[in-house]
Protein backbone atom coordinates (compact mmCIF):
# COMPACT_ATOMS: atom_id res chain seq x y z
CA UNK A 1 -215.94 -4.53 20.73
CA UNK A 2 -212.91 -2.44 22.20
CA UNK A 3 -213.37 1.10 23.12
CA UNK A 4 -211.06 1.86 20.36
CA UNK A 5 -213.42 0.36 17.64
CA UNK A 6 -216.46 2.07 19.42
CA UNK A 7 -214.21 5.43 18.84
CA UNK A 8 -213.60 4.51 15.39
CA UNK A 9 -217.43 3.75 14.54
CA UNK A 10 -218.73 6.89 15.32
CA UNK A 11 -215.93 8.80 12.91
CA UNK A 12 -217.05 6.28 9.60
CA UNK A 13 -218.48 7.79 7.03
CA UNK A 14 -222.16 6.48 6.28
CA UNK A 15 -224.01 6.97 2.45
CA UNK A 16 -227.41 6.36 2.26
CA UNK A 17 -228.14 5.44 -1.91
CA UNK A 18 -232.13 6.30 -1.94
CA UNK A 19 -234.09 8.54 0.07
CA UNK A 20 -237.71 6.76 0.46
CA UNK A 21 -239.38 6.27 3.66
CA UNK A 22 -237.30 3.31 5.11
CA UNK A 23 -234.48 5.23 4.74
CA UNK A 24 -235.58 7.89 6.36
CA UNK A 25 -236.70 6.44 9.42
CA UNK A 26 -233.67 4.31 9.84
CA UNK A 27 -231.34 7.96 9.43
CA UNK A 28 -233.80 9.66 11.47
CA UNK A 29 -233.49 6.77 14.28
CA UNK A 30 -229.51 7.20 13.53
CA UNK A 31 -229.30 10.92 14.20
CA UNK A 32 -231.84 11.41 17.26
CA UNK A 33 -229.62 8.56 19.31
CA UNK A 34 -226.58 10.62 18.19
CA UNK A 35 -225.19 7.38 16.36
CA UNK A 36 -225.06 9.40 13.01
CA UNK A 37 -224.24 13.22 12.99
CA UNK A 38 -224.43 15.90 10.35
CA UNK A 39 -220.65 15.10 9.88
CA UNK A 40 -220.19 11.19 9.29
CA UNK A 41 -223.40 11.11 6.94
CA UNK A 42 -224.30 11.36 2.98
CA UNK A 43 -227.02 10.82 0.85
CA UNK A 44 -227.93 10.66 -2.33
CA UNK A 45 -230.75 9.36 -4.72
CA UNK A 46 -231.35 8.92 -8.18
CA UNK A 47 -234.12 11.61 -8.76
CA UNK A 48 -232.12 14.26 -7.01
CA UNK A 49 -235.32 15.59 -5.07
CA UNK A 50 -235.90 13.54 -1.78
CA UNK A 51 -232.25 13.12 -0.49
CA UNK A 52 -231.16 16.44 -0.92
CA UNK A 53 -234.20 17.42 1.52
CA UNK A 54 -233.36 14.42 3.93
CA UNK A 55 -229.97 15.84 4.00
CA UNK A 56 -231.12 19.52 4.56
CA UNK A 57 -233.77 18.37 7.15
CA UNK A 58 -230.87 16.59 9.40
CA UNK A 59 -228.23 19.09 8.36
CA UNK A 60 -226.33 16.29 6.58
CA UNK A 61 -224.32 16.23 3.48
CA UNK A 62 -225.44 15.26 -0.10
CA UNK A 63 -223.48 14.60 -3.34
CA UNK A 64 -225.26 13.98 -6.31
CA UNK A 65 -224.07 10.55 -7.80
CA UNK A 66 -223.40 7.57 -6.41
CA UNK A 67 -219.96 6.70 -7.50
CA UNK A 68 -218.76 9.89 -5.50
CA UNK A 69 -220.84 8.57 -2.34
CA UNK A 70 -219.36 5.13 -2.46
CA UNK A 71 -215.80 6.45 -3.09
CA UNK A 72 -216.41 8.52 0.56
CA UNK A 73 -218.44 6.19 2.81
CA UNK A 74 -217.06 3.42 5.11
CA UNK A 75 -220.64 2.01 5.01
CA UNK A 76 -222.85 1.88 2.26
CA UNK A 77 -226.85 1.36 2.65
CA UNK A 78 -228.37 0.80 -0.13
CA UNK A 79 -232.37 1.97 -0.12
CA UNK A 80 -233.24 1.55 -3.35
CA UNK A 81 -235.98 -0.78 -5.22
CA UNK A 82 -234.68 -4.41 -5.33
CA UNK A 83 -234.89 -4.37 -9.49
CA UNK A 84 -231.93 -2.02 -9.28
CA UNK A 85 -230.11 -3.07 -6.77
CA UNK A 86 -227.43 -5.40 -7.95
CA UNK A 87 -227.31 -2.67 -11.23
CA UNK A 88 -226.79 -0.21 -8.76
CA UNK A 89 -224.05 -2.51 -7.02
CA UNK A 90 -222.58 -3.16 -10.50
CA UNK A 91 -221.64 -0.06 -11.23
CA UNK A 92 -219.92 0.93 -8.04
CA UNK A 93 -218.21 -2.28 -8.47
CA UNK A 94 -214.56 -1.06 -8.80
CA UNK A 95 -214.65 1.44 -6.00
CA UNK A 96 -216.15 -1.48 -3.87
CA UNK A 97 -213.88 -3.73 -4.27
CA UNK A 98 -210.48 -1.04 -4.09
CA UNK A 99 -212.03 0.58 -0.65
CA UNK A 100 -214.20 -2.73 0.79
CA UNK A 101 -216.86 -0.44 2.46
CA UNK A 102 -219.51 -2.52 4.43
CA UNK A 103 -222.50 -2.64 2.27
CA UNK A 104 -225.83 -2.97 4.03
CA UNK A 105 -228.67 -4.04 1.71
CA UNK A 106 -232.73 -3.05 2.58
CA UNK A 107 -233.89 -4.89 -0.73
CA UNK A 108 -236.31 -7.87 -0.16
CA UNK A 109 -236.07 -10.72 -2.11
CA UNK A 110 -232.36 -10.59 -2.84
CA UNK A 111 -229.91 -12.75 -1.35
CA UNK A 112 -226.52 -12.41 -0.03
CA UNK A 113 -225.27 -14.65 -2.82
CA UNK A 114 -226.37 -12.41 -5.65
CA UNK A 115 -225.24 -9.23 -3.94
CA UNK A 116 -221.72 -10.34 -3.18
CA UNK A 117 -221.67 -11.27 -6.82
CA UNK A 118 -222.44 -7.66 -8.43
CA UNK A 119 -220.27 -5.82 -5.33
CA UNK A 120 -216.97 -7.90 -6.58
CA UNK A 121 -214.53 -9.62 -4.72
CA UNK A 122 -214.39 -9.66 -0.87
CA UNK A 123 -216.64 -6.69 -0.13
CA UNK A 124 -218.59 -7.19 2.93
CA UNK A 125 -222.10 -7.52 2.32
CA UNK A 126 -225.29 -7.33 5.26
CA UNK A 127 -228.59 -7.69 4.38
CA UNK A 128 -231.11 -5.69 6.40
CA UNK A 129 -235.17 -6.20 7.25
CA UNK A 130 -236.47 -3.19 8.84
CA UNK A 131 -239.99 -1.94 9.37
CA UNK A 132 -241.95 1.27 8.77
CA UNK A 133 -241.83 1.61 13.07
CA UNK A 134 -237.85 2.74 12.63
CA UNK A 135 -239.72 6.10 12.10
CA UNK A 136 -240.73 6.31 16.03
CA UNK A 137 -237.43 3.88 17.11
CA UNK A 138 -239.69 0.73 17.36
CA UNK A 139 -238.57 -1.23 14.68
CA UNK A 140 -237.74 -5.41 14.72
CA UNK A 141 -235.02 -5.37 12.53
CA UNK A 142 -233.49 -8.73 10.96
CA UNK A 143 -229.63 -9.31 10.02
CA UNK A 144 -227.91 -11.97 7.89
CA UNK A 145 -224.13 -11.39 7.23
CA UNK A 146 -222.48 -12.40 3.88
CA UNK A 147 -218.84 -14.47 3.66
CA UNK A 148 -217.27 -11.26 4.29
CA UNK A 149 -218.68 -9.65 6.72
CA UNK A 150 -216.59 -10.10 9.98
CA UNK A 151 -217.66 -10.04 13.49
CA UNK A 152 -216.56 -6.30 13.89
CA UNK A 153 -219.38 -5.41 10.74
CA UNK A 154 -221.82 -7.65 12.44
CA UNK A 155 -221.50 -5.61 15.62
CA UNK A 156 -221.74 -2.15 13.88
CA UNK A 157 -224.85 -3.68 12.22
CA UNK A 158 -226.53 -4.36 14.70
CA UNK A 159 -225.48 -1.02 17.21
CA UNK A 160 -227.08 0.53 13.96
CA UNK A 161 -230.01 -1.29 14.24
CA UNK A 162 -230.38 -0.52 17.77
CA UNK A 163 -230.77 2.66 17.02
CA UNK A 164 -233.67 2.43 15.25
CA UNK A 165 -235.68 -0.42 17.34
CA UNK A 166 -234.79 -4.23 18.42
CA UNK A 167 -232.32 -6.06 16.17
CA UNK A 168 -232.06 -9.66 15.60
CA UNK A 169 -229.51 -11.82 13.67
CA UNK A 170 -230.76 -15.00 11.59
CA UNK A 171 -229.87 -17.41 9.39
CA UNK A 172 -230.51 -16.17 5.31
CA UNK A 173 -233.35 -18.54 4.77
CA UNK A 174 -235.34 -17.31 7.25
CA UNK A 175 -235.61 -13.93 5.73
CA UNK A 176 -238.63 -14.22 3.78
CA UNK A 177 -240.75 -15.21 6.85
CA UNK A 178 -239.30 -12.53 8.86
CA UNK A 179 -239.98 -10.04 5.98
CA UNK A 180 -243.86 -11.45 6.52
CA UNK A 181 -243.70 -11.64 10.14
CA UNK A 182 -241.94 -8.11 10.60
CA UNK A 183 -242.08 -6.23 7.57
CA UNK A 184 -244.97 -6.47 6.22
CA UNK A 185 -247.13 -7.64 9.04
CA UNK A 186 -247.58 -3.81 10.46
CA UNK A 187 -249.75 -3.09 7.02
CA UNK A 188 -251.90 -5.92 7.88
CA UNK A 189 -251.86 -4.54 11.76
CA UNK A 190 -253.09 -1.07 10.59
CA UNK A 191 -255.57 -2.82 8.84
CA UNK A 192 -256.72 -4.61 11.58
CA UNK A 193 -256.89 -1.53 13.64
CA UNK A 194 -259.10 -0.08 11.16
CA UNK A 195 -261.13 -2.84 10.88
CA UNK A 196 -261.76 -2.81 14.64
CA UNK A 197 -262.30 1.00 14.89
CA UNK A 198 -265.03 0.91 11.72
CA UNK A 199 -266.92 -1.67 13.91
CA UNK A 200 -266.93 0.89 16.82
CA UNK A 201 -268.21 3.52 14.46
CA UNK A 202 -270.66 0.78 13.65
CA UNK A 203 -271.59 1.29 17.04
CA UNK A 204 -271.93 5.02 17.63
CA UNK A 205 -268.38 6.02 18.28
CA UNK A 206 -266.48 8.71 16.44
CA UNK A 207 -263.92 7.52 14.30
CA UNK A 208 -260.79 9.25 16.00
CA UNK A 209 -262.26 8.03 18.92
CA UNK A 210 -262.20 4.65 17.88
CA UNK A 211 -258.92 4.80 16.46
CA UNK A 212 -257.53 5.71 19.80
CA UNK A 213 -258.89 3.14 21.03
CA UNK A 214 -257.70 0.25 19.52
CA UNK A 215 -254.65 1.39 18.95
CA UNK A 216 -254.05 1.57 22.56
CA UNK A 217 -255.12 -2.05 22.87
CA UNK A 218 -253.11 -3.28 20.53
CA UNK A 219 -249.80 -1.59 22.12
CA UNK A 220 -250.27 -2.26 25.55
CA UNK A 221 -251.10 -5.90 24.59
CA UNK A 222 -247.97 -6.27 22.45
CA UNK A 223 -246.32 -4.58 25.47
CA UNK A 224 -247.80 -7.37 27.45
CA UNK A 225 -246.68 -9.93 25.42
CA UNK A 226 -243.08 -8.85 25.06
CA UNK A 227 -242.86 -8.43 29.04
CA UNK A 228 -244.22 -12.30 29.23
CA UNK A 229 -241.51 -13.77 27.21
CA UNK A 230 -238.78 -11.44 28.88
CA UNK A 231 -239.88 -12.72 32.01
CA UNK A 232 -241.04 -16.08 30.61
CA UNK A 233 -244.12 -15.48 33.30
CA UNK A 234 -246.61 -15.55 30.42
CA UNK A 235 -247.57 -16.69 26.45
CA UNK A 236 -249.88 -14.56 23.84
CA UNK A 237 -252.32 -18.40 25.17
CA UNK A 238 -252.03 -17.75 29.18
CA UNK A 239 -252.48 -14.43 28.16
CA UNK A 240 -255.66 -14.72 26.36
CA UNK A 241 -256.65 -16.84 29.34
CA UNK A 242 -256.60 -14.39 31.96
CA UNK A 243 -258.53 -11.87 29.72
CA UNK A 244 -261.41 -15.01 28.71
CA UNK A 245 -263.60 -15.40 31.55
CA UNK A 246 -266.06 -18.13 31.65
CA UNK A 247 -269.61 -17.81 29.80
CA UNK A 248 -268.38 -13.93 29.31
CA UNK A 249 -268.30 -11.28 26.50
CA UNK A 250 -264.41 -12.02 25.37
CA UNK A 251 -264.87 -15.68 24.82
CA UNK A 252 -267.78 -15.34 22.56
CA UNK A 253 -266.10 -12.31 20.68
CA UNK A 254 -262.89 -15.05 20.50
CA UNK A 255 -265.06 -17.97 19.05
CA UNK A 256 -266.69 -15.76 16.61
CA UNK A 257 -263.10 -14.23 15.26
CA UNK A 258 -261.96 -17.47 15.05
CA UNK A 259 -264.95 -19.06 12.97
CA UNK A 260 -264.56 -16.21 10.84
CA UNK A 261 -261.49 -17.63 9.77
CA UNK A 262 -259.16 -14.63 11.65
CA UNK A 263 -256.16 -17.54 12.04
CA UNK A 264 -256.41 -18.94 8.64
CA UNK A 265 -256.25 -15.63 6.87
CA UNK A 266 -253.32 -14.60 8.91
CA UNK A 267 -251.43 -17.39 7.74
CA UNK A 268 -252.13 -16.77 4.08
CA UNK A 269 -250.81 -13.40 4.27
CA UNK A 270 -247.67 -14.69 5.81
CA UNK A 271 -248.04 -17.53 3.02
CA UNK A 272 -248.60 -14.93 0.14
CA UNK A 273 -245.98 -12.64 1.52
CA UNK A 274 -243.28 -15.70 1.26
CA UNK A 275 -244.14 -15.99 -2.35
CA UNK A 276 -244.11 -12.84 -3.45
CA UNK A 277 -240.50 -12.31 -1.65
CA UNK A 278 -239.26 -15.53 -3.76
CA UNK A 279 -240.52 -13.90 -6.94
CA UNK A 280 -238.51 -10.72 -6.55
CA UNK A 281 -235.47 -12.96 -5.80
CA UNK A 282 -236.38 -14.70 -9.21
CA UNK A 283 -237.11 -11.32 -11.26
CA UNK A 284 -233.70 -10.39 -10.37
């Protein structure tokens, strides 16, 4: 990317279409690394209630209907449910298709294909896959470009992304496992946290305390982890060697998870999360 585009990227015109949590994390991620402003930034939602206050809370600007955001914006993310979002990209489908804004989609479970189809003609279409850690910068965030989306759009995608957390481009039909593996795995992570910080309270601690705890664990293991494979000095498996000693207390905790079955359910969620994404892309 020239220094000219990189000029020219931070004077576009972004509209956020929905105000829920993702999309509020990923503008909040936008605006503390300076990549969106109070001046290059609209929202707008359907009940009228949540983006006006994301707008007043980052000083940004809000219009009331869509058709006037699209007809503005040099980049369009769409936020909202993925029932409504190729209605949503229906109707703006004239202004789409005379200005060819970059339309970035958050919607699970619907593909490039169909959203190219409702945006018209030769609009440039990105699918996006972040998670609920955009809110604190620490998101993994999946890409896949449509047939119109050039290298330049792939680029501002991803320096978008980056704002937000890690950022990593893939092929469309891998999607759905990402969306297990990334999206929805942090649910099943808190849930795991929980689980381990009830059996401390089991055992006489506080439940804050607990908490803290674990949740501590689990980030400077996942720390540990990523610093392996940067390094390639080290697996999640050599890993869980050096913490196993023999005949000790972390190799009979490890046998017991895994006869409970801890590997097996993991890959059911991922399993039942797959499914579920492919019946949203058939509800459509």
């Amino acid at each position: 990317m020239t220094d000219e585009l990189k000029v020219k990227v931070r004077l576009d015109m972004y509209g956020f279409i929905g105000a829920g949590n993702m999309v509020s994390a990923i503008a909040m991620g936008g605006f503390k690394s300076g990549f969106l402003t109070s001046t290059n930034c609209l929202f707008t939602d359907k009940s009228g209630q949540r983006a006006p206050q994301l707008a007043a809370v980052l000083e940004a600007g809000y219009v009331a209907d869509n058709r006037v955001l699209a007809s503005q914006c040099d980049v369009i993310v769409l936020g909202v449910k993925p029932p409504v979002v190729l209605e949503v990209l229906q109707e703006l489908s004239d202004i789409l298709q005379a200005e060819r804004p970059l339309v970035i989609s958050l919607a699970a479970g619907i593909s490039l294909a169909d959203l190219e189809v409702a945006a018209g003609a030769q609009v440039p279409v990105i699918r996006f896959m972040p998670n609920v850690n955009a809110s604190l910068g620490l998101s993994m965030t999946a890409l896949c470009a449509g047939t119109y989306a050039t290298a330049e759009h792939v680029e501002l995608a991803t320096e978008f992304a980056g704002t937000f957390g890690e950022c990593v481009e893939i092929a469309e039909s891998f999607m759905p496992v990402f969306t297990a593996l990334a999206g929805s795995s942090p649910a099943w992570i808190f849930e795991m946290i929980d689980a381990f910080a009830m059996a401390g309270v089991k055992h006489g601690l506080s439940k804050a305390v607990a908490t803290q705890i674990v949740a501590q664990a689990f980030s400077g293991s996942a720390s540990l982890v990523l610093d392996g494979l940067a390094s390639q000095s080290a697996t999640p498996n050599n890993l869980i060697d050096q913490v196993c000693s023999p005949g000790g207390t972390t190799i009979a905790g490890l046998l017991a998870l895994r006869a409970g079955g801890a590997g097996t359910a993991i890959a059911d969620a991922v399993a039942a999360c797959i499914a579920q994404d492919e019946k949203l892309g058939a509800r459509r």
